[in-house]
C-alpha atoms as a PDB file:
ATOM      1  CA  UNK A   1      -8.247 -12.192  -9.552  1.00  0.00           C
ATOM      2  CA  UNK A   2      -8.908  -9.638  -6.149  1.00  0.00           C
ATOM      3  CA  UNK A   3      -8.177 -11.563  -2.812  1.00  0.00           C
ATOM      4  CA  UNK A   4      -9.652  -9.562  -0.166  1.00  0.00           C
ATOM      5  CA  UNK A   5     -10.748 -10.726   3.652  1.00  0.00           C
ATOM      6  CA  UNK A   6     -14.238 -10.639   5.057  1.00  0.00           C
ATOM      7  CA  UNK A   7     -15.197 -11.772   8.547  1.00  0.00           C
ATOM      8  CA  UNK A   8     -11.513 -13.177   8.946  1.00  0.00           C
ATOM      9  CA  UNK A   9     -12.315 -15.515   5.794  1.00  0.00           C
ATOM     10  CA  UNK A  10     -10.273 -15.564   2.742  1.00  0.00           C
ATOM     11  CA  UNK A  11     -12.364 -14.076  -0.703  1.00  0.00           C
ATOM     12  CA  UNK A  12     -12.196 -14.195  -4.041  1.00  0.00           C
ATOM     13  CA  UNK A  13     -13.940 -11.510  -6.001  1.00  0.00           C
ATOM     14  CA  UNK A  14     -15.314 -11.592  -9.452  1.00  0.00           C
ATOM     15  CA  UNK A  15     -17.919  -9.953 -11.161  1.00  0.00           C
ATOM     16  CA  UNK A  16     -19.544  -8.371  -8.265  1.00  0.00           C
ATOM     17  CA  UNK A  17     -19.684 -11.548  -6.309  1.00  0.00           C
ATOM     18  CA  UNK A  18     -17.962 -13.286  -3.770  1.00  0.00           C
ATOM     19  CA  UNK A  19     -16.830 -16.905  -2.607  1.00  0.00           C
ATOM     20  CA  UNK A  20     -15.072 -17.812   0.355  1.00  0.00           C
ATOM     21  CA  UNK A  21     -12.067 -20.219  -0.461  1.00  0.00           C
ATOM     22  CA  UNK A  22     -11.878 -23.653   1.141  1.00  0.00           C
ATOM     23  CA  UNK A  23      -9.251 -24.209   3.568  1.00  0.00           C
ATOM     24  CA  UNK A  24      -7.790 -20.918   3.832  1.00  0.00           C
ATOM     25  CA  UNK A  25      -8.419 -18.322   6.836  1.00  0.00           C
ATOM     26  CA  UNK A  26      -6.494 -15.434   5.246  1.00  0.00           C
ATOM     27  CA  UNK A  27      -4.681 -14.309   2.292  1.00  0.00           C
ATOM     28  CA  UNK A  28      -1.620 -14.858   3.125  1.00  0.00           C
ATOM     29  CA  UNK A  29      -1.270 -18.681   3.861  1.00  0.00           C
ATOM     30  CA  UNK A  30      -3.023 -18.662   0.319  1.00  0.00           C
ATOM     31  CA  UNK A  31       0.168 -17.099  -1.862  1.00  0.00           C
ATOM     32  CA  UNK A  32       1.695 -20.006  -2.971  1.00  0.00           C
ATOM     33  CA  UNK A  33      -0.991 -21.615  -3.591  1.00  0.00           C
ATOM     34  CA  UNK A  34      -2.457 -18.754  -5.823  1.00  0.00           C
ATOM     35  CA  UNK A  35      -1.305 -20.954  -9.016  1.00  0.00           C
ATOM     36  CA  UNK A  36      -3.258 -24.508  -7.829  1.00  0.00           C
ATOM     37  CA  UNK A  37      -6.823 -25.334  -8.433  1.00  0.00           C
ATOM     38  CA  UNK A  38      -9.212 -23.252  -5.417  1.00  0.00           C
ATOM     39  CA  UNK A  39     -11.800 -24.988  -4.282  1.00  0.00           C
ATOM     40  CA  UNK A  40     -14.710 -22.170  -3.750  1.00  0.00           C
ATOM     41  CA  UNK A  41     -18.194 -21.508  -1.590  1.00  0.00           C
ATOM     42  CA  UNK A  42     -20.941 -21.039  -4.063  1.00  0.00           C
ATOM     43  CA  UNK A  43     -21.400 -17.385  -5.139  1.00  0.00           C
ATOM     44  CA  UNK A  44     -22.974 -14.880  -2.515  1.00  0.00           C
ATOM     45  CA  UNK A  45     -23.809 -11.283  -2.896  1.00  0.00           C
ATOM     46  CA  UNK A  46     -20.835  -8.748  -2.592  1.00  0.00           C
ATOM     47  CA  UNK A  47     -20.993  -7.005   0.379  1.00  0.00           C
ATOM     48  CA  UNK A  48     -20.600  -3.425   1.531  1.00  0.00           C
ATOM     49  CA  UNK A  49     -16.685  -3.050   1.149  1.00  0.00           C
ATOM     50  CA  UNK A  50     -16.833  -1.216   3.815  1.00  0.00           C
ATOM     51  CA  UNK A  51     -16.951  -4.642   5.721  1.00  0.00           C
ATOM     52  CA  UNK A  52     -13.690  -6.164   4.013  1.00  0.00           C
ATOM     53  CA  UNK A  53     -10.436  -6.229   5.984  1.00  0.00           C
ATOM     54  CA  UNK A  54      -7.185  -5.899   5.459  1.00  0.00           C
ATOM     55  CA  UNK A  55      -5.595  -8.466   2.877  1.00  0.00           C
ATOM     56  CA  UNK A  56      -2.636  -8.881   4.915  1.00  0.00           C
ATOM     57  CA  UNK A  57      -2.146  -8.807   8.479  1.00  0.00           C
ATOM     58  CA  UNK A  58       1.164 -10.539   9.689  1.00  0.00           C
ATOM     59  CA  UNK A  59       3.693  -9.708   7.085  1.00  0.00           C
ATOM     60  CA  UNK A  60       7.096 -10.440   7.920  1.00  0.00           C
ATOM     61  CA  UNK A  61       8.720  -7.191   6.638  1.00  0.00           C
ATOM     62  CA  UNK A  62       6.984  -4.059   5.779  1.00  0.00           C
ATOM     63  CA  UNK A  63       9.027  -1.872   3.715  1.00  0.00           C
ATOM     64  CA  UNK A  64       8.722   1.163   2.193  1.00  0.00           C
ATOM     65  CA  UNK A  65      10.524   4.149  -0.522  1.00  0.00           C
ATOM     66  CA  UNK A  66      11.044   6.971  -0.095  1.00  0.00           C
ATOM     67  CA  UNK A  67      11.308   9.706  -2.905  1.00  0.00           C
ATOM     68  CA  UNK A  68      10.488   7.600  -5.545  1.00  0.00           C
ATOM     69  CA  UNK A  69       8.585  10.076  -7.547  1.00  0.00           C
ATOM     70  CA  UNK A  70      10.314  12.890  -8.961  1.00  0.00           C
ATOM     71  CA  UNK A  71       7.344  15.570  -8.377  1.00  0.00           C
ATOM     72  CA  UNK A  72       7.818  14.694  -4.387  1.00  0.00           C
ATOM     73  CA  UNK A  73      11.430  15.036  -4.735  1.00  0.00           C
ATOM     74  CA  UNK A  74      11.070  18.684  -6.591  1.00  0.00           C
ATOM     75  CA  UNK A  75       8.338  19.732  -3.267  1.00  0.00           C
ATOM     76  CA  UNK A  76      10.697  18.599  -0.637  1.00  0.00           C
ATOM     77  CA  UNK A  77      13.829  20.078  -2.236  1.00  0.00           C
ATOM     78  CA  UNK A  78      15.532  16.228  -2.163  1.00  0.00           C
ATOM     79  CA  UNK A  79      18.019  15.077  -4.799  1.00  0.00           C
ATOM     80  CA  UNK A  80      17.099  12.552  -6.714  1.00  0.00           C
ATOM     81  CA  UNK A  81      18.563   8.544  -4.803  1.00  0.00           C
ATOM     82  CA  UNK A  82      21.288   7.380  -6.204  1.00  0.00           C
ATOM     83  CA  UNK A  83      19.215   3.861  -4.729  1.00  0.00           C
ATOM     84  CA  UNK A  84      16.377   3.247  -3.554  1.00  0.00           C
ATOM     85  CA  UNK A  85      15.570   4.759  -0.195  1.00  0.00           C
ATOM     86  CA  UNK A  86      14.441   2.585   2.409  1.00  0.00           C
ATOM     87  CA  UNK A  87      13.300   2.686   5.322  1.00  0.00           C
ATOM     88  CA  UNK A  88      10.642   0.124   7.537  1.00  0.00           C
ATOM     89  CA  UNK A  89       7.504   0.235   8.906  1.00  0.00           C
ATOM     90  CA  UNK A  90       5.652  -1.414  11.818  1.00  0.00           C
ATOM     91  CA  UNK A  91       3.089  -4.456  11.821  1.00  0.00           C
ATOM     92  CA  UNK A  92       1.039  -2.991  14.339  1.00  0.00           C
ATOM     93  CA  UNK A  93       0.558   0.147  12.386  1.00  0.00           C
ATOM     94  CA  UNK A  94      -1.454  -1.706   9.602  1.00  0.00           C
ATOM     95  CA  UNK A  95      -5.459  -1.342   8.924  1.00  0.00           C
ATOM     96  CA  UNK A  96      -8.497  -2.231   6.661  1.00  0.00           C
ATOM     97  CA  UNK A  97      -9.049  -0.074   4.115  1.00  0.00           C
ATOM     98  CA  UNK A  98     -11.838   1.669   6.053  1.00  0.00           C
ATOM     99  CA  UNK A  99     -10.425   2.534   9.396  1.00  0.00           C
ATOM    100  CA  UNK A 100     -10.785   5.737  11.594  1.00  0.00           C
ATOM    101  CA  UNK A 101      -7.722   7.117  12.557  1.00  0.00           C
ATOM    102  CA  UNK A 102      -6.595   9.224  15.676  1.00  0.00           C
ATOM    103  CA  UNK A 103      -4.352  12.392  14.758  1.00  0.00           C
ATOM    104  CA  UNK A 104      -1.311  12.443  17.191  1.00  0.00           C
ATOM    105  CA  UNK A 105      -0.198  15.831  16.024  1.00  0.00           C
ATOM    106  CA  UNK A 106      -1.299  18.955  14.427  1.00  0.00           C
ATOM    107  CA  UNK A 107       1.394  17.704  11.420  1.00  0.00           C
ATOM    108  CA  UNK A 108       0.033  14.877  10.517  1.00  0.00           C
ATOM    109  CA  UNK A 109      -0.114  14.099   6.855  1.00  0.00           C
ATOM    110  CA  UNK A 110      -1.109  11.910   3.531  1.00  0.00           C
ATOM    111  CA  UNK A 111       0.816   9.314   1.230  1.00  0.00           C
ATOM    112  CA  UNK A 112      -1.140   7.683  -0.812  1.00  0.00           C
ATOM    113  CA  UNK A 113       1.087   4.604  -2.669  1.00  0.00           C
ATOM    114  CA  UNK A 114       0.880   1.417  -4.653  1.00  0.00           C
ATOM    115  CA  UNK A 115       1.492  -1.545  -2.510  1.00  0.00           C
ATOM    116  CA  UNK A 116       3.553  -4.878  -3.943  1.00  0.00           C
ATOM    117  CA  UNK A 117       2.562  -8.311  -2.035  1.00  0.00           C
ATOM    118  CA  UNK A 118       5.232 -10.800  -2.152  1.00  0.00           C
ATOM    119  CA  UNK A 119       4.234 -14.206  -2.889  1.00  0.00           C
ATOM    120  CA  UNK A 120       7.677 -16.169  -3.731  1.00  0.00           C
ATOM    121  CA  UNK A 121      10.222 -15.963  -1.364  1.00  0.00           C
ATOM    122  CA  UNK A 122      13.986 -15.637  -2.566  1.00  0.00           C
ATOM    123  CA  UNK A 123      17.409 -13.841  -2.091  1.00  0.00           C
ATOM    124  CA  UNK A 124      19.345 -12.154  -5.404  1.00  0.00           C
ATOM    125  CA  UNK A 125      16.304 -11.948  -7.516  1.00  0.00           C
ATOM    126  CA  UNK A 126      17.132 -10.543 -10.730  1.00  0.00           C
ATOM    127  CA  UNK A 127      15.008  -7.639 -11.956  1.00  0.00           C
ATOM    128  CA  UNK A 128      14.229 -10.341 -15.418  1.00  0.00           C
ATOM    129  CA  UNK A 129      12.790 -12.918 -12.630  1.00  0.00           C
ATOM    130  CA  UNK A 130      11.164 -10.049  -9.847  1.00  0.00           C
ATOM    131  CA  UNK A 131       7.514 -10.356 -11.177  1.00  0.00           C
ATOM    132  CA  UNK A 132       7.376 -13.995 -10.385  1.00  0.00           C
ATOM    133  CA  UNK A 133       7.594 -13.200  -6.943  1.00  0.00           C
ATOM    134  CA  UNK A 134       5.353 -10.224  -7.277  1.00  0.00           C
ATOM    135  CA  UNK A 135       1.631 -11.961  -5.740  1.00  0.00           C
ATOM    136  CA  UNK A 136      -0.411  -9.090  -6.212  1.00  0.00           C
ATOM    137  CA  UNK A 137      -0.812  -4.837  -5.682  1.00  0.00           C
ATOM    138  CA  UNK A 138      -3.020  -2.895  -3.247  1.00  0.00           C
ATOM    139  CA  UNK A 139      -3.572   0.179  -2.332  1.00  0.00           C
ATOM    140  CA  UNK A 140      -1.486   1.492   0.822  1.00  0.00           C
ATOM    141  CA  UNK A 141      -1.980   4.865   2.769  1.00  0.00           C
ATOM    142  CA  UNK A 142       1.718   5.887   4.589  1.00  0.00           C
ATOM    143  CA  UNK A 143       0.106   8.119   6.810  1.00  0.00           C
ATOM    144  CA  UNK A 144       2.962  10.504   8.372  1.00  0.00           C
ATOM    145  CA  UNK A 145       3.373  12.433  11.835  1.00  0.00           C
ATOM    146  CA  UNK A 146       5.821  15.442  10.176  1.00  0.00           C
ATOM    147  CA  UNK A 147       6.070  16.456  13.553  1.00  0.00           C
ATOM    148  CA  UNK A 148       7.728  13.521  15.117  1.00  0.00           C
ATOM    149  CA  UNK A 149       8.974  12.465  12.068  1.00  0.00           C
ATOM    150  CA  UNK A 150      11.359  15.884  11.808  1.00  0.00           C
ATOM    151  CA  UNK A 151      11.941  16.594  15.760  1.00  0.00           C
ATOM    152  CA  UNK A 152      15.552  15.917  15.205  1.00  0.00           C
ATOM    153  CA  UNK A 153      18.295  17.213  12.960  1.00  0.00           C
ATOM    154  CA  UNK A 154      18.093  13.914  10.890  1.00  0.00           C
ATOM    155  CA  UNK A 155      14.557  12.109  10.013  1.00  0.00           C
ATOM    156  CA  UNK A 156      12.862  10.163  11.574  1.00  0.00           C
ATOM    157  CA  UNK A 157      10.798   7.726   9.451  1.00  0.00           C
ATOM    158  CA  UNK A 158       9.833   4.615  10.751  1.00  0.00           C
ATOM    159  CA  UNK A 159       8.246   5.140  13.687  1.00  0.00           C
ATOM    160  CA  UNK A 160       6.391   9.064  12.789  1.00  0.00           C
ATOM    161  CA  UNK A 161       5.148   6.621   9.614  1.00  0.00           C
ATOM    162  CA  UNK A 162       3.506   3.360  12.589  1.00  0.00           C
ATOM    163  CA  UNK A 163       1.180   4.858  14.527  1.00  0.00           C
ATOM    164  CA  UNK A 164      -1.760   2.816  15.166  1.00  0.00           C
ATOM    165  CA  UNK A 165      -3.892   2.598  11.570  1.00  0.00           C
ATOM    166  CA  UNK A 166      -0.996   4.494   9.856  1.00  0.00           C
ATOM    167  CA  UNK A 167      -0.532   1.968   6.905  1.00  0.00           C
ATOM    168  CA  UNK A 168      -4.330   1.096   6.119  1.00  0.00           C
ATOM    169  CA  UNK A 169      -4.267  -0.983   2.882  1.00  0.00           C
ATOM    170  CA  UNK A 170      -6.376  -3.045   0.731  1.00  0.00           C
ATOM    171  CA  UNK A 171      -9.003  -3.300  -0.317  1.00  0.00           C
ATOM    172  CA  UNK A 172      -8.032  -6.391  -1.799  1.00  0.00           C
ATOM    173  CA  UNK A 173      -5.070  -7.811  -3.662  1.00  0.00           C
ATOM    174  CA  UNK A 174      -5.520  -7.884  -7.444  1.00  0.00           C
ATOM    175  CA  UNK A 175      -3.095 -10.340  -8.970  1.00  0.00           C
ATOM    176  CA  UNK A 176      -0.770  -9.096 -11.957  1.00  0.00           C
ATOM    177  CA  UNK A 177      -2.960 -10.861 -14.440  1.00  0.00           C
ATOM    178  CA  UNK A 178      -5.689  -8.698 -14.254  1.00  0.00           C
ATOM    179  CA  UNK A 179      -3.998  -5.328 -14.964  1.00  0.00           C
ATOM    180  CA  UNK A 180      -2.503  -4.484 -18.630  1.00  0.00           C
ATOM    181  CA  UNK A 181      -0.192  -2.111 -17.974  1.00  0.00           C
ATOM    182  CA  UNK A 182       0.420  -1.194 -14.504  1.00  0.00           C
ATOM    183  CA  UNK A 183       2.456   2.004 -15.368  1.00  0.00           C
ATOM    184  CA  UNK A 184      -0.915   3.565 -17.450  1.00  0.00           C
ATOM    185  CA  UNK A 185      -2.900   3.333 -13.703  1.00  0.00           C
ATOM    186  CA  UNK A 186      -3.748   6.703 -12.105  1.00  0.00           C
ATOM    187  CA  UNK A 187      -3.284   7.210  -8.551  1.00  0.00           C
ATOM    188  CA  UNK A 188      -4.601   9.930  -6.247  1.00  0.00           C
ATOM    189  CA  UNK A 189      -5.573  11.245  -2.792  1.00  0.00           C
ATOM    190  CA  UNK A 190      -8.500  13.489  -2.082  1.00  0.00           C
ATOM    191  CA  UNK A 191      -9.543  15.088   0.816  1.00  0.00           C
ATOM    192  CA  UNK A 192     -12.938  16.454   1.911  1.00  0.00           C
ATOM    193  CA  UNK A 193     -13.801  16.122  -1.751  1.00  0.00           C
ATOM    194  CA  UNK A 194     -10.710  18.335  -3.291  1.00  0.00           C
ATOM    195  CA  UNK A 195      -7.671  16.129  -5.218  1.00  0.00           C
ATOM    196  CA  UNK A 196      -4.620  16.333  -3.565  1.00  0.00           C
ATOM    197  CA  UNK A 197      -2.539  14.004  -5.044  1.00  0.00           C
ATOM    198  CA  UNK A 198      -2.548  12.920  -8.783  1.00  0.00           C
ATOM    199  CA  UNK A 199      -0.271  11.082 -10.816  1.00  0.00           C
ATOM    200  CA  UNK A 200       0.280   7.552 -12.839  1.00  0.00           C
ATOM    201  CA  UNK A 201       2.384   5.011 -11.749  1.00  0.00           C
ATOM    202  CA  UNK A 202       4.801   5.184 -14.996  1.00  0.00           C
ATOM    203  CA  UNK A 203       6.357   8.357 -12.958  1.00  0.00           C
ATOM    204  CA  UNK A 204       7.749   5.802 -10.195  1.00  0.00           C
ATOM    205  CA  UNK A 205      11.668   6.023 -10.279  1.00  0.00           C
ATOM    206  CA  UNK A 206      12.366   2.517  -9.186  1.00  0.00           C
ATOM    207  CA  UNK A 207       8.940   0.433 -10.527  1.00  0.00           C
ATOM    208  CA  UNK A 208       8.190  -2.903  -8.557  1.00  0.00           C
ATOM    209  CA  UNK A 209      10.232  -5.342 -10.181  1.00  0.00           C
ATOM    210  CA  UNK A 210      13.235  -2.960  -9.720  1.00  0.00           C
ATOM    211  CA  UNK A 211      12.228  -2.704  -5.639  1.00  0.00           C
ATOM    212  CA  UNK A 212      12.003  -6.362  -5.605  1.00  0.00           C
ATOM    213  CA  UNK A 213      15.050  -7.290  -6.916  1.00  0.00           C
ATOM    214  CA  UNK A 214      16.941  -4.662  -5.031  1.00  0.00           C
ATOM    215  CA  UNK A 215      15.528  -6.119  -1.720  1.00  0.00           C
ATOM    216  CA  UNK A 216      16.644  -8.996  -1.978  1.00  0.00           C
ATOM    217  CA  UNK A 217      20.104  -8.464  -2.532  1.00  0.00           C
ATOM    218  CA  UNK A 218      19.779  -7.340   1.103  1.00  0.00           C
ATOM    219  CA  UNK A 219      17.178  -8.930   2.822  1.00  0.00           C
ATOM    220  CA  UNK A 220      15.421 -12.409   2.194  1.00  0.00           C
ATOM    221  CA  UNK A 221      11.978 -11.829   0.670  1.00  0.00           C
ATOM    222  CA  UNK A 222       9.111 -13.929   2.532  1.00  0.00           C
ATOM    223  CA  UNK A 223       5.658 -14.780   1.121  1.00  0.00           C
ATOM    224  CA  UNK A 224       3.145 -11.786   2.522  1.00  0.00           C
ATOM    225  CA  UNK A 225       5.977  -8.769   3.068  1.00  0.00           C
ATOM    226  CA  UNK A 226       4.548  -5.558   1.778  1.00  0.00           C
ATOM    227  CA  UNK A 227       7.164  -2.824  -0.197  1.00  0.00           C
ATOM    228  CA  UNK A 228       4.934   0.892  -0.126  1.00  0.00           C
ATOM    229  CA  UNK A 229       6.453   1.847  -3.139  1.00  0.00           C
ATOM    230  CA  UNK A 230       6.519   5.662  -2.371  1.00  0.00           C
ATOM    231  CA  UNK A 231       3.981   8.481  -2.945  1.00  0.00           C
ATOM    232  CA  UNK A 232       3.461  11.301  -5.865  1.00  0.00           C
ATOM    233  CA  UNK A 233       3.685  14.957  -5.292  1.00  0.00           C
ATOM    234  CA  UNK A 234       1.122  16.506  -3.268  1.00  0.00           C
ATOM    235  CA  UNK A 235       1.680  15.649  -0.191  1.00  0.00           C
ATOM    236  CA  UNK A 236       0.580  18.340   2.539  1.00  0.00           C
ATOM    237  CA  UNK A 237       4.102  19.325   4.242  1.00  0.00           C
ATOM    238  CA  UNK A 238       5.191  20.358   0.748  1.00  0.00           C
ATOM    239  CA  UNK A 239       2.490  23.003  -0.273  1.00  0.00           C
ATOM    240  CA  UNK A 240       2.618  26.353   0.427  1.00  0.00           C
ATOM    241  CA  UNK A 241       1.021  27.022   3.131  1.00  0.00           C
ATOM    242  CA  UNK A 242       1.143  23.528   4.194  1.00  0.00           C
ATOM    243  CA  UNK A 243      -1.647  21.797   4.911  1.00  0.00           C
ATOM    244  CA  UNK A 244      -2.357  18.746   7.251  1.00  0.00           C
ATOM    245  CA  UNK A 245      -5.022  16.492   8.533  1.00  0.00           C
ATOM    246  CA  UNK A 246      -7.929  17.157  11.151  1.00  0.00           C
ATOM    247  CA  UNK A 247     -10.158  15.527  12.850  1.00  0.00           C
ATOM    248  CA  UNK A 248     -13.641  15.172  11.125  1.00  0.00           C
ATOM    249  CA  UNK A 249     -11.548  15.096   8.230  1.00  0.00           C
ATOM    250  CA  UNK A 250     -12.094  12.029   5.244  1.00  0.00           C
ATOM    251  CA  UNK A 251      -9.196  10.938   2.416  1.00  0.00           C
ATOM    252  CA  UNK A 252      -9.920   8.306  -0.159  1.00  0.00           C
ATOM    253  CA  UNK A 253      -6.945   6.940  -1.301  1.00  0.00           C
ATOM    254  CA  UNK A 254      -7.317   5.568  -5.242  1.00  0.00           C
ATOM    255  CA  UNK A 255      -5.494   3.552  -8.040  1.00  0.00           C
ATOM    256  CA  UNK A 256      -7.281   2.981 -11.046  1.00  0.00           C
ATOM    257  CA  UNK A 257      -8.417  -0.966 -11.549  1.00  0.00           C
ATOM    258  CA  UNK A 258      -7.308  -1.510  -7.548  1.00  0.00           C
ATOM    259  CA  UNK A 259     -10.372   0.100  -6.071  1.00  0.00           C
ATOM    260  CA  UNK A 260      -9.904   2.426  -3.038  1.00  0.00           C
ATOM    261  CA  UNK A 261      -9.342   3.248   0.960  1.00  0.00           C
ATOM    262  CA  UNK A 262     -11.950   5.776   2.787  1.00  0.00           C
ATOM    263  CA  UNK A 263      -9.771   6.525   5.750  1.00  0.00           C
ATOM    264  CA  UNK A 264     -12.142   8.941   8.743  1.00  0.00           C
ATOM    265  CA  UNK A 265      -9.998  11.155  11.205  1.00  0.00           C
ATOM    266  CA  UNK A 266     -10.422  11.731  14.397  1.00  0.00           C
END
């Protein structure tokens, strides 16, 4: 099934149609519930996706990986984790999957990543258990200011990666059940109409279940927290010459069976 949010209403999303769901105002309070009977509006026209909004707003916990593909690791010159490598993002940096964006620096760059929803909470999940607590994927943009983000000697991730609309994602949440083999999917970035970014999500180093588990051997994992699962090679601080983001400038963001973001720059 695809989840999505239109006119701060709660979708469902099937076949080219839609139907609101009784009783639920967002996507979120509907997690747990994503196994019960839903009681749905009659079918109505889809409409322009360029209306939905983002699946989920108020997650407790954002977080994200970094260097998880090995083709990123090679064009930064990183060694390969040992671990995942985590870091956090902000609430107030999330979007729709259709936003406009202001540029805060003349470094600003793309990310383009698979997004995990968590819909079971739980602490020491084991890696055999993970995808029971695994709601749903979307789309996620980690939109990064390299300039702030290297301004010291050590990085600085979290906040060059939460400016405002620096995490659009969306543009709905498309439960496990509907996707046959979530390492086959192709994911990729283009920009202006020339690929950027291209890869399949087999070539993740840690894949979702082993995120999840790791997680929680930390942290708790709540219903609605987001993990941006890290981004392929490609990226625009590791070409030569490097290349960043303008304004007038448009990136689509896709994954194969998820759908995709159209993110404007100004």
């Amino acid at each position: 099934m695809k989840f999505a949010m239109y006119n701060h209403r709660a979708v469902i999303i099937k076949d080219g149609s839609m139907q609101l769901i009784n009783g639920f105002n967002d996507v979120k309070s509907l997690l747990p519930h994503l196994n019960e009977k839903l009681f749905l509006s009659s079918k109505r026209n889809l409409p322009d996706t360029n209306l939905l909004e983002a699946p989920i707003t108020d997650p407790k916990q954002i977080f994200a990986v970094g260097f998880n593909y090995r083709d990123h690791l090679q064009e930064l010159k990183t060694k390969a984790p040992k671990s995942p490598n985590i870091f956090t993002k902000f609430v107030s940096s999330l979007a729709g999957p259709n936003p406009t964006v202001a540029i805060p620096s003349s470094k600003t760059d793309w990310e383009t990543e698979l997004v995990v929803v968590i819909g079971k909470d739980g602490r020491n999940i084991k890696k055999i258990d993970a995808q029971e607590h695994i709601a749903g994927y979307m789309i996620g943009q980690d939109l990064s200011d390299r300039q702030l983000q290297f301004a010291n000697d050590e990085p600085q991730f979290s906040l060059a990666k939460s400016y405002k609309n620096f995490s659009p994602i969306g543009p709905w949440l498309t439960t496990p059940d509907e996707i046959d083999d979530l390492g086959s999917l192709n994911i990729s970035t283009t920009l202006n109409g020339v690929e950027k970014q291209h890869s399949q999500l087999k070539n993740l180093i840690f894949d979702p279940k082993n995120l999840v588990s790791y997680l929680s051997t930390i942290a708790e994992l709540y219903p609605g927290d987001l993990i941006f699962t890290g981004t392929p090679g490609g990226v625009g601080a590791g070409r030569n010459p490097q290349e960043f983001l303008k304004p007038g400038d448009q990136l689509i963001s896709r994954i194969d069976q998820l759908g995709q973001l159209t993110i404007n720059f100004k």
